[in-house]
Protein backbone atom coordinates (compact mmCIF):
# COMPACT_ATOMS: atom_id res chain seq x y z
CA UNK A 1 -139.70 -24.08 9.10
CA UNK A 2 -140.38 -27.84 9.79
CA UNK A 3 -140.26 -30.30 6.65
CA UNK A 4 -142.14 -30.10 4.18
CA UNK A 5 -143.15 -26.34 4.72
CA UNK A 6 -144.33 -23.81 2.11
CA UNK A 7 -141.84 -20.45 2.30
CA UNK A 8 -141.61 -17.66 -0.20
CA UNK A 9 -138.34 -15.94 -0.61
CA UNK A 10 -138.00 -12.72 -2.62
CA UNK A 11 -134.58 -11.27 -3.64
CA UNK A 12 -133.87 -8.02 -4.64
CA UNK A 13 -136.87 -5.44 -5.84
CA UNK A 14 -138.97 -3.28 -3.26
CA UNK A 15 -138.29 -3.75 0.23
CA UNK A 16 -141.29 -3.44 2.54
CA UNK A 17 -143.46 -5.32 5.05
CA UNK A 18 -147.02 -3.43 5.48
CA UNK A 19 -149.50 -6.27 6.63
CA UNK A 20 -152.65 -5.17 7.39
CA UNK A 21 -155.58 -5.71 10.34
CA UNK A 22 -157.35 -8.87 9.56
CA UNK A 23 -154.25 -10.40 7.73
CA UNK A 24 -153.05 -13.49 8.95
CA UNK A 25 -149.79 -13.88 11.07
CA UNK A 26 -146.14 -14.42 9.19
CA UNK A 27 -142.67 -15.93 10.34
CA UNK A 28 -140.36 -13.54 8.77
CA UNK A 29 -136.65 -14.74 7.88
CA UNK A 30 -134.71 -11.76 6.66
CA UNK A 31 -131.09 -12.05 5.30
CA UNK A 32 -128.74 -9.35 5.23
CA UNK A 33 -124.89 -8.98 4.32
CA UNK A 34 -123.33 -5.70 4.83
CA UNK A 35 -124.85 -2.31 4.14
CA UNK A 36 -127.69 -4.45 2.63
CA UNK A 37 -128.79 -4.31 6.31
CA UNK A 38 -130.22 -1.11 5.73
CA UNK A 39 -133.71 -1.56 4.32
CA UNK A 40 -134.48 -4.85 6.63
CA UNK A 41 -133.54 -3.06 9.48
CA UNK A 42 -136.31 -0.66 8.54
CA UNK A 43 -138.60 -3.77 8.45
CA UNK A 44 -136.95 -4.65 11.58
CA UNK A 45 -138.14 -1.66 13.43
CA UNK A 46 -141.78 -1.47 12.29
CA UNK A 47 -141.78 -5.31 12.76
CA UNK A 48 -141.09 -3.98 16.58
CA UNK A 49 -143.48 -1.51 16.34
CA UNK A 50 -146.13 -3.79 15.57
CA UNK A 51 -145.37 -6.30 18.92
CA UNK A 52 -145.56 -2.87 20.57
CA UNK A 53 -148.96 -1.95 19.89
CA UNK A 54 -150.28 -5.39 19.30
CA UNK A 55 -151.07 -5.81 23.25
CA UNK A 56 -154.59 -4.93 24.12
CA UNK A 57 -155.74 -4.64 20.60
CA UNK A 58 -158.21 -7.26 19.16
CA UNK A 59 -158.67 -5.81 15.65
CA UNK A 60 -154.79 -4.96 15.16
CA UNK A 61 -152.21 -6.79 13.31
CA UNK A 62 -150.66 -10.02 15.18
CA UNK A 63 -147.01 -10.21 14.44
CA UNK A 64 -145.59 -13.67 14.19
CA UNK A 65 -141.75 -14.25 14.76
CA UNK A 66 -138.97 -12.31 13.30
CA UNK A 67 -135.38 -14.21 12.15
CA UNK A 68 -132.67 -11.64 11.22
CA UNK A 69 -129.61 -13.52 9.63
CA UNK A 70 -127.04 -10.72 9.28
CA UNK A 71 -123.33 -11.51 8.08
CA UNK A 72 -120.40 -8.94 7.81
CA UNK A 73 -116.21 -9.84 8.05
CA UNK A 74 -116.39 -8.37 10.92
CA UNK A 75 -118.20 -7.67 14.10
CA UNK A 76 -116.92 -3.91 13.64
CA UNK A 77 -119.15 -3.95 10.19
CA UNK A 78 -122.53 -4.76 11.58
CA UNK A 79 -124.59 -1.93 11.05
CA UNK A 80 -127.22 -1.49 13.72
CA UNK A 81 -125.53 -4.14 15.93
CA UNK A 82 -126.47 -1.87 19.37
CA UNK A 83 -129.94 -1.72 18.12
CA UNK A 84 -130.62 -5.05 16.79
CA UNK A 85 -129.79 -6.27 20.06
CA UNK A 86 -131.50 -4.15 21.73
CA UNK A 87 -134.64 -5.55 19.65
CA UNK A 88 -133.93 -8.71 20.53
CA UNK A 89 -133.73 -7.86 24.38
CA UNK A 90 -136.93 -5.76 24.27
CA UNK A 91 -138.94 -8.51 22.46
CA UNK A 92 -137.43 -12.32 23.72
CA UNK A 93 -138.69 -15.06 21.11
CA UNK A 94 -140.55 -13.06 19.18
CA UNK A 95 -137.32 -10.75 17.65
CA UNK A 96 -134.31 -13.09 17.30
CA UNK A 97 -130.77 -11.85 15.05
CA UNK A 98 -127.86 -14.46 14.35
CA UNK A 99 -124.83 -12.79 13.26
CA UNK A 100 -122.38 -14.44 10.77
CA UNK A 101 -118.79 -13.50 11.01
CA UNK A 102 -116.52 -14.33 7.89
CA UNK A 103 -113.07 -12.93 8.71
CA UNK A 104 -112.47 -11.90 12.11
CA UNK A 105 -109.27 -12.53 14.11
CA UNK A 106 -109.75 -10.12 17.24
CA UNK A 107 -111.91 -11.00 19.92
CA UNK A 108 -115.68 -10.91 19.77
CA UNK A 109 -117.43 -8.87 22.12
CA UNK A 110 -118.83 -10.71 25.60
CA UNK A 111 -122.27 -8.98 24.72
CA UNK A 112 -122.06 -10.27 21.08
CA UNK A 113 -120.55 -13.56 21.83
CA UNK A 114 -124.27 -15.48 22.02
CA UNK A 115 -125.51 -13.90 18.49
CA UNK A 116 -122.32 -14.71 16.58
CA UNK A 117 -121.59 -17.87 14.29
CA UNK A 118 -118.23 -17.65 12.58
């Protein structure tokens, strides 16, 4: 978001993301702590599904770009981590994760190391 930019945030309730063909393209901020990881990582992976299959079709969905924000105490609590990165490797720019570690003493991993904010 730049200044001055219109953003909706919604907290608690349903959690779902079904856009449809013909509807116009959204940056998507998701925010996660803990096991409340759960339902945006489903959003996460059809997000991923939909830069999958939006190559090569002109009446499809166009995904805009996905920021995950995902904070835990420690890196040993991030649900998903493997696959969240893998996301992020799979779709560059378009899929990006920041983790946020609270309470951590031991080393974070080399392979975490460029995701993680303490």
């Amino acid at each position: 978001c730049t200044l001055d930019s219109e953003v909706a945030l919604r907290v608690g309730g349903d959690f779902f993301f079904d856009p449809q063909p013909g509807d116009s393209p959204v940056k998507l901020v998701l925010i996660a702590g803990g096991v409340g990881i759960n339902p945006l990582f489903s959003i996460l992976l059809h997000i991923a599904d939909l830069h999958g299959h939006q190559e090569g079709k002109a009446n499809g969905y166009k995904m805009g770009t996905v920021k995950l924000y995902y904070s835990a105490k420690k890196t040993s609590e991030l649900l998903f981590k493997k696959n969240i990165l893998g996301l992020m490797n799979a779709f560059p720019g378009q899929i990006m994760c920041r983790f946020h570690i609270t309470q951590q003493s031991a080393q974070i991993s080399k392979e975490l190391q460029p995701h993680v904010t303490g």
